[in-house]
PDB file of N, CA and C in Angstrom:
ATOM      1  N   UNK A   1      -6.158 -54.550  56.349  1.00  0.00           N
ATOM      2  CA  UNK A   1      -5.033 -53.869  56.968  1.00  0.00           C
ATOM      3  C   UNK A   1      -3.896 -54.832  57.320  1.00  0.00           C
ATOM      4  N   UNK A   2      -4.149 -56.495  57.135  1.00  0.00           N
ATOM      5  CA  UNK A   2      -2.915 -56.914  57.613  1.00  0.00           C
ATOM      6  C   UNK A   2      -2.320 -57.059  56.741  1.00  0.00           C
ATOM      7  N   UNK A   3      -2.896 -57.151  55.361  1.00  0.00           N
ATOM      8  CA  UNK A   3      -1.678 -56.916  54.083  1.00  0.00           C
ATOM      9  C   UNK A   3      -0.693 -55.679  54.516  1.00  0.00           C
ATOM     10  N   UNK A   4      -0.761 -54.559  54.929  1.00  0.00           N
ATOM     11  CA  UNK A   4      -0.121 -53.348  54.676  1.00  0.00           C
ATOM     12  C   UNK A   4       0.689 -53.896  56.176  1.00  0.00           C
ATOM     13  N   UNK A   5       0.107 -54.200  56.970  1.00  0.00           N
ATOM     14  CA  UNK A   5       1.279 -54.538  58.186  1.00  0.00           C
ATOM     15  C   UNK A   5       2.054 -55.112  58.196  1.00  0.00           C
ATOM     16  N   UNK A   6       1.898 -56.499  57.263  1.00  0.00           N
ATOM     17  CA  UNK A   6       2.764 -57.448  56.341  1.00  0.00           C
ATOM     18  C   UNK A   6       4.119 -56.694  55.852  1.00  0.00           C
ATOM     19  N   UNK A   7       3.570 -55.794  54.973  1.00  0.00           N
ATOM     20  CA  UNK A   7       4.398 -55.263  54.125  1.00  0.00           C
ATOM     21  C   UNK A   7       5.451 -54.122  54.700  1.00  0.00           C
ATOM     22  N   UNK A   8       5.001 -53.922  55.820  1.00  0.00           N
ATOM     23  CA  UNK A   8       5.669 -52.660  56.977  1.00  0.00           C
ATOM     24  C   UNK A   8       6.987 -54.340  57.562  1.00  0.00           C
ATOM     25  N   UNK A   9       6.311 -54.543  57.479  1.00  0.00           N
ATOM     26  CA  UNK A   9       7.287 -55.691  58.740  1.00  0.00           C
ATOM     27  C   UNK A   9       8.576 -56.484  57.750  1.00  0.00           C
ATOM     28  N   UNK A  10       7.664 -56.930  56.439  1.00  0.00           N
ATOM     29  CA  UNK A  10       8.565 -57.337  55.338  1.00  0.00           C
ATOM     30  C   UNK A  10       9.862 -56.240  55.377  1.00  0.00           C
ATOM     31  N   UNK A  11       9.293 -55.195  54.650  1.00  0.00           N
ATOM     32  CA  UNK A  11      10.599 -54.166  54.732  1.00  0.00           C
ATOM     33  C   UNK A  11      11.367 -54.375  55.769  1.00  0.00           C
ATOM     34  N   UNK A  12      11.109 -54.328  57.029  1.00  0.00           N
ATOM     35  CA  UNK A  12      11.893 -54.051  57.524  1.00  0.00           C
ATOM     36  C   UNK A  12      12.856 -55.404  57.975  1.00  0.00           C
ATOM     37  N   UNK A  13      12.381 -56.472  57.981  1.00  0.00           N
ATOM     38  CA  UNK A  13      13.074 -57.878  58.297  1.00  0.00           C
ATOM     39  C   UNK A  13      14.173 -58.013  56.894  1.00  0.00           C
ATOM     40  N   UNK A  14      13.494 -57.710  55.746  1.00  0.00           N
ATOM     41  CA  UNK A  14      14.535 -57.990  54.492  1.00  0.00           C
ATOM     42  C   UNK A  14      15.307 -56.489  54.255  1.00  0.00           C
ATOM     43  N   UNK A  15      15.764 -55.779  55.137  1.00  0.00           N
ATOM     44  CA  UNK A  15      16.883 -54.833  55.052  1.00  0.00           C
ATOM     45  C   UNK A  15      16.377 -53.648  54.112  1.00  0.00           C
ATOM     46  N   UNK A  16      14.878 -53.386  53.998  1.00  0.00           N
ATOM     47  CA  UNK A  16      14.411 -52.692  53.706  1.00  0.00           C
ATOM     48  C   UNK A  16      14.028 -51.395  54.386  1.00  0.00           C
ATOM     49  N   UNK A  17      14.234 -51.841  55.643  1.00  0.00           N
ATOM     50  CA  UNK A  17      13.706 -50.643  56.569  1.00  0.00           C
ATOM     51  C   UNK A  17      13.285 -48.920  56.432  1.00  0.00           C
ATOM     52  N   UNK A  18      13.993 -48.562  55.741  1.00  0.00           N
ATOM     53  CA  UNK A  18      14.190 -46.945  55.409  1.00  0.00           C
ATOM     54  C   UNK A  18      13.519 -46.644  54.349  1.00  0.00           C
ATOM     55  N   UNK A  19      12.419 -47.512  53.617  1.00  0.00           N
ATOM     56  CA  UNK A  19      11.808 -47.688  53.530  1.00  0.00           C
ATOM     57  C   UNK A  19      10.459 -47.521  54.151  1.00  0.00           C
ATOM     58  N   UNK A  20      10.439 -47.947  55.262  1.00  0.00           N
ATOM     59  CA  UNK A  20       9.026 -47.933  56.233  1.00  0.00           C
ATOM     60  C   UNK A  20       8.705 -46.362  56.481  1.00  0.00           C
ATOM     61  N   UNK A  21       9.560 -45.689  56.724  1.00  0.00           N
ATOM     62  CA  UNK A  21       8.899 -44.447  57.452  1.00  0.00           C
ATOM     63  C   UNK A  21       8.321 -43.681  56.250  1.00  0.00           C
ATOM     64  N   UNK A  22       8.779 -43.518  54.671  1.00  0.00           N
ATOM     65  CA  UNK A  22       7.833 -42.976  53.983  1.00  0.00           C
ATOM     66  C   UNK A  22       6.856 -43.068  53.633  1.00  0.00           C
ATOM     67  N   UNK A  23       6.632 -45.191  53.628  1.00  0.00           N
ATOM     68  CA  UNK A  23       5.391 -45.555  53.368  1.00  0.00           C
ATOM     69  C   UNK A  23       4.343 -45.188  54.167  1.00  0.00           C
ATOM     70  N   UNK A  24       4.985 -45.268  55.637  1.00  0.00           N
ATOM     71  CA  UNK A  24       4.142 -44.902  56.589  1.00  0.00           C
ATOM     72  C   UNK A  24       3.540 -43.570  56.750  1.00  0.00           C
ATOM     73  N   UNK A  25       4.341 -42.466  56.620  1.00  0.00           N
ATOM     74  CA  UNK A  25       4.265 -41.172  56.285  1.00  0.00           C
ATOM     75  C   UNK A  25       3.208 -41.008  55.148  1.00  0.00           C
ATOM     76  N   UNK A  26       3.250 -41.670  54.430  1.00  0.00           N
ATOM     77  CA  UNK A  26       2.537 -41.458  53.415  1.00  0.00           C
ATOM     78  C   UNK A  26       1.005 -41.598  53.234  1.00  0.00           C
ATOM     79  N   UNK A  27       1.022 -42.617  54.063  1.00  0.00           N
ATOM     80  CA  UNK A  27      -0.379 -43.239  54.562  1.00  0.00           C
ATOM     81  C   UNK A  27      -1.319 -42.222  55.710  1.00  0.00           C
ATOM     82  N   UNK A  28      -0.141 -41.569  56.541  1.00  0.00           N
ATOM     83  CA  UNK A  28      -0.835 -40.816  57.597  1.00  0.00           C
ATOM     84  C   UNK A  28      -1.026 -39.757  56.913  1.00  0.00           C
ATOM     85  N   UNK A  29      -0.348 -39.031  56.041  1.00  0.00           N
ATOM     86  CA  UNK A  29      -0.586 -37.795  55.550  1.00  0.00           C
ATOM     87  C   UNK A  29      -1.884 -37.792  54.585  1.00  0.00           C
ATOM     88  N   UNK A  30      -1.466 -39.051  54.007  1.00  0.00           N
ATOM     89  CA  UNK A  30      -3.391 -38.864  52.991  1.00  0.00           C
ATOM     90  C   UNK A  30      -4.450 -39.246  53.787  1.00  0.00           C
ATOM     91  N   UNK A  31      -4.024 -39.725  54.514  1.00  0.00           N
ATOM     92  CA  UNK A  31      -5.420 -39.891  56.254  1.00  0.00           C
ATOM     93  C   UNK A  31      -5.609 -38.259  56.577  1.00  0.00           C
ATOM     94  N   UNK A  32      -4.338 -38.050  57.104  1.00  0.00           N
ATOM     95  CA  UNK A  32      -5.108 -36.630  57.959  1.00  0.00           C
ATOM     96  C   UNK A  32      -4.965 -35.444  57.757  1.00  0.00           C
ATOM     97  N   UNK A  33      -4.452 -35.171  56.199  1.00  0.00           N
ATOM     98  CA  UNK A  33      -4.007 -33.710  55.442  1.00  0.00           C
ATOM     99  C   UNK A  33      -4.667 -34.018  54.042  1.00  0.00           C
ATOM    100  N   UNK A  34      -5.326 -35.170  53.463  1.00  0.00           N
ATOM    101  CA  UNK A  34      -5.847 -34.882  52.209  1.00  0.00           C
ATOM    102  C   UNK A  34      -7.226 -35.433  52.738  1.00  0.00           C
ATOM    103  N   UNK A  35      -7.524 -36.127  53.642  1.00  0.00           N
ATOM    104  CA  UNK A  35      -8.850 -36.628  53.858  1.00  0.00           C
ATOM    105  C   UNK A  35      -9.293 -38.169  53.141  1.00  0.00           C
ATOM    106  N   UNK A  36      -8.453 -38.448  52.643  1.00  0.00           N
ATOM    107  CA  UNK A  36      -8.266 -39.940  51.860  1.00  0.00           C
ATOM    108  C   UNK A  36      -8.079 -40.867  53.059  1.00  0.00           C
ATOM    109  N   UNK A  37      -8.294 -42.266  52.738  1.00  0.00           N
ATOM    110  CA  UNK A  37      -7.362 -43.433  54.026  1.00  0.00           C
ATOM    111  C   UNK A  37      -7.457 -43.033  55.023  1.00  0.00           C
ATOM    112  N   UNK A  38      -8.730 -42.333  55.144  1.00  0.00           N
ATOM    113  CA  UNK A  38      -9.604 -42.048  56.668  1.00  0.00           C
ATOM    114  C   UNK A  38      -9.340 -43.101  57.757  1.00  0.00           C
ATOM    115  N   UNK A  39      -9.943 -44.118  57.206  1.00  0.00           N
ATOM    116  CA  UNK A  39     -10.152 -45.281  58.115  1.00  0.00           C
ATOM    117  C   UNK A  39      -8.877 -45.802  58.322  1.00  0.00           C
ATOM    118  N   UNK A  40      -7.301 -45.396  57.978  1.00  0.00           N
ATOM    119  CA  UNK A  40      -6.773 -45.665  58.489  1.00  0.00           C
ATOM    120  C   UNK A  40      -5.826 -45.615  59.531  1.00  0.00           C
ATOM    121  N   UNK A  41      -6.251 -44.126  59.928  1.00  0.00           N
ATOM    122  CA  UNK A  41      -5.590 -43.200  60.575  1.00  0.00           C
ATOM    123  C   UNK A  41      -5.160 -44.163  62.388  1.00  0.00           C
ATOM    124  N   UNK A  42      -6.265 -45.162  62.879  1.00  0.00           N
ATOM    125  CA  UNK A  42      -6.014 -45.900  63.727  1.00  0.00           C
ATOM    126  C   UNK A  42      -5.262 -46.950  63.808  1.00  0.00           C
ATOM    127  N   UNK A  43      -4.802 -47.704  62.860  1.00  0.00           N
ATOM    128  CA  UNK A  43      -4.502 -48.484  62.631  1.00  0.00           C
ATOM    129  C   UNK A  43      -3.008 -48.117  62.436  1.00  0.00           C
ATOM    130  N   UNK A  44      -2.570 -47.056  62.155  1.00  0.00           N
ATOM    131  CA  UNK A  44      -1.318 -46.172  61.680  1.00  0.00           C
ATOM    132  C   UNK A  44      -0.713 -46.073  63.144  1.00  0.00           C
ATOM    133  N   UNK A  45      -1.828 -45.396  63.972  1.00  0.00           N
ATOM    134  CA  UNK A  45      -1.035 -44.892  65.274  1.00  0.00           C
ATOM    135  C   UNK A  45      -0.716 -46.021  65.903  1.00  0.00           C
ATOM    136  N   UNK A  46      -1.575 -47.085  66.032  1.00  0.00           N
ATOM    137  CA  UNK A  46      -1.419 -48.061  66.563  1.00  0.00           C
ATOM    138  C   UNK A  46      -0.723 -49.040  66.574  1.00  0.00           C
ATOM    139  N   UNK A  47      -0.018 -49.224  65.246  1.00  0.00           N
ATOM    140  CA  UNK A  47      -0.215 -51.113  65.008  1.00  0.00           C
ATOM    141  C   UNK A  47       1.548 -50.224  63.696  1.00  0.00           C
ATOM    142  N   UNK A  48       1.155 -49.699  62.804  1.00  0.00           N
ATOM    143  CA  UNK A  48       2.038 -49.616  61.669  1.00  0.00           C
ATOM    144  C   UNK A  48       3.096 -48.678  61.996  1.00  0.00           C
ATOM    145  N   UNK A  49       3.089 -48.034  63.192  1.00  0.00           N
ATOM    146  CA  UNK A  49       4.454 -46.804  63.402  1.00  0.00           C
ATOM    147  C   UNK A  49       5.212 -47.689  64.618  1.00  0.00           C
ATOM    148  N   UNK A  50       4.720 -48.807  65.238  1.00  0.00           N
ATOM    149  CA  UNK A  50       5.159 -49.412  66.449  1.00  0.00           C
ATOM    150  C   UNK A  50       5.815 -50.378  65.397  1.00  0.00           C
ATOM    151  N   UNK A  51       5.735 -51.326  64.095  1.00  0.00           N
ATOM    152  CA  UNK A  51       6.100 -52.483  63.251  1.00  0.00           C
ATOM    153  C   UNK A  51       7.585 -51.931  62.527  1.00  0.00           C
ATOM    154  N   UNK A  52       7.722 -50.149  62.478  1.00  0.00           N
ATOM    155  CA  UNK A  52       8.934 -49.519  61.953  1.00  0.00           C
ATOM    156  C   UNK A  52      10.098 -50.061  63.010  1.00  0.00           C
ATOM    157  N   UNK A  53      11.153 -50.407  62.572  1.00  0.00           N
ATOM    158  CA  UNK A  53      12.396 -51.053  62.564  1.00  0.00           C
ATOM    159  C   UNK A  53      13.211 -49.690  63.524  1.00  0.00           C
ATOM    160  N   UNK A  54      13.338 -48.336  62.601  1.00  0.00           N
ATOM    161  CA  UNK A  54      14.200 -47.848  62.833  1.00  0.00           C
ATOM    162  C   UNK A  54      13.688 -46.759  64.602  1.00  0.00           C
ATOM    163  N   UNK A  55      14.155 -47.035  65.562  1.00  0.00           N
ATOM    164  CA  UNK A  55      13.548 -46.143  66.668  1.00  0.00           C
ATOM    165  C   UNK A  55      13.778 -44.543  66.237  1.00  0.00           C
ATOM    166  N   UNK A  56      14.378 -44.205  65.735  1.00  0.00           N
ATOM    167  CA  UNK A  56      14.321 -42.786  65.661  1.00  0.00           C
ATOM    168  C   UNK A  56      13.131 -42.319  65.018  1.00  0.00           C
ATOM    169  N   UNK A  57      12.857 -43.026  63.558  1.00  0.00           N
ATOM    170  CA  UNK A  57      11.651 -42.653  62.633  1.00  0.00           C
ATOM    171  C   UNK A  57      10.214 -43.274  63.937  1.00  0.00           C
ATOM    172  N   UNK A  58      10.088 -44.604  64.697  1.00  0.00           N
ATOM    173  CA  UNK A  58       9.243 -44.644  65.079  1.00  0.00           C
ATOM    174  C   UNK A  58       8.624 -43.319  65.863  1.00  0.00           C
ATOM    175  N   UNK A  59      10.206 -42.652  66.333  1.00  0.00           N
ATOM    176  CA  UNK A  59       9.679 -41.731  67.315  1.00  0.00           C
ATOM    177  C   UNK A  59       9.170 -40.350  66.799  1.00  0.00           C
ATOM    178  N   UNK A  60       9.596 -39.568  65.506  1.00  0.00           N
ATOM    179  CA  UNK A  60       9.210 -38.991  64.730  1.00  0.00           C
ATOM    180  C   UNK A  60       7.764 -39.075  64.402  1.00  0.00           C
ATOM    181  N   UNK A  61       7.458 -40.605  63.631  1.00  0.00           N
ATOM    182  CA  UNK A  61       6.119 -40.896  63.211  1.00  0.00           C
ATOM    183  C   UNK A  61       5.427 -40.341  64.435  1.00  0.00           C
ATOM    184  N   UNK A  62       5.399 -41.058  66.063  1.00  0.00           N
ATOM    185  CA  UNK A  62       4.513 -40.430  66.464  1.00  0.00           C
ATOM    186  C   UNK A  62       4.163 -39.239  66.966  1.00  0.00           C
ATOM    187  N   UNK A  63       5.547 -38.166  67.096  1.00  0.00           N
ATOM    188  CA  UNK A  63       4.744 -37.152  67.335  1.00  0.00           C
ATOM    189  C   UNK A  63       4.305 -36.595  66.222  1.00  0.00           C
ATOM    190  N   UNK A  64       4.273 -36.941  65.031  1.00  0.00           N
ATOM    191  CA  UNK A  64       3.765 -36.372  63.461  1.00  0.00           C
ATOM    192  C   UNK A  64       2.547 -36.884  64.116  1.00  0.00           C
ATOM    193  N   UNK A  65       2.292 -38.228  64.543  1.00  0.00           N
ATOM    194  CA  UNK A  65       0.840 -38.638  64.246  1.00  0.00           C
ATOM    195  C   UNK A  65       0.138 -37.850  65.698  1.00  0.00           C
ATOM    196  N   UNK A  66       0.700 -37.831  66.678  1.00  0.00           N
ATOM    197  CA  UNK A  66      -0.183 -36.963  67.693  1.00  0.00           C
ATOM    198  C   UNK A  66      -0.241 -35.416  67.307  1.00  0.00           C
ATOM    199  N   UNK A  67       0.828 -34.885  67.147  1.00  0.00           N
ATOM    200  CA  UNK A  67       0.638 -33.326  66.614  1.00  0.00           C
ATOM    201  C   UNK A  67      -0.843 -33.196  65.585  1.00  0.00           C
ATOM    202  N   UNK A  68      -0.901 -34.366  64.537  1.00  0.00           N
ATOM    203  CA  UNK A  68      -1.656 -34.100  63.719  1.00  0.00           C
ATOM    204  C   UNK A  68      -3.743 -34.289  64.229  1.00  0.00           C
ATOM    205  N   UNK A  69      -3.357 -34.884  65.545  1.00  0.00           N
ATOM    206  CA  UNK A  69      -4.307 -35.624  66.257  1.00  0.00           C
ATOM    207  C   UNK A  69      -5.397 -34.182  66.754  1.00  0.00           C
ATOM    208  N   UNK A  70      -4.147 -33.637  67.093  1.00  0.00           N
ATOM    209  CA  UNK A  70      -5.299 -32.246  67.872  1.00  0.00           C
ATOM    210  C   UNK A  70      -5.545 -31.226  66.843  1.00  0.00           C
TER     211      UNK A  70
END
């Protein structure tokens, strides 16, 4: 998982940022709507939606990721 945190943080330091929220999105949705990248569903809430650059998408990501929680 610290490759992918790497790569959340890369984007966003090299002006990639807008970027981050789909990757991220992308990751939570095959976690907790296809059942894929199970194991990463903690690591998402935790560590990879807090490393997003842009505050608006961080704040989005998490209520996507708590809505999806209950």
């Amino acid at each position: 998982y610290k490759r992918i945190s790497r790569m959340i943080e890369f984007l966003g330091e090299f002006g990639y940022e807008h970027y981050q929220r789909p990757f991220v999105e992308f990751v939570l949705e095959e976690a907790l709507e296809h059942g894929t990248l199970i194991k990463t569903v903690e690591s998402c809430k935790q560590y990879w939606i807090e490393y997003m650059k842009i505050e608006e998408d961080r704040e989005h990501m998490r209520k996507k990721a708590e809505a999806s929680s209950h």
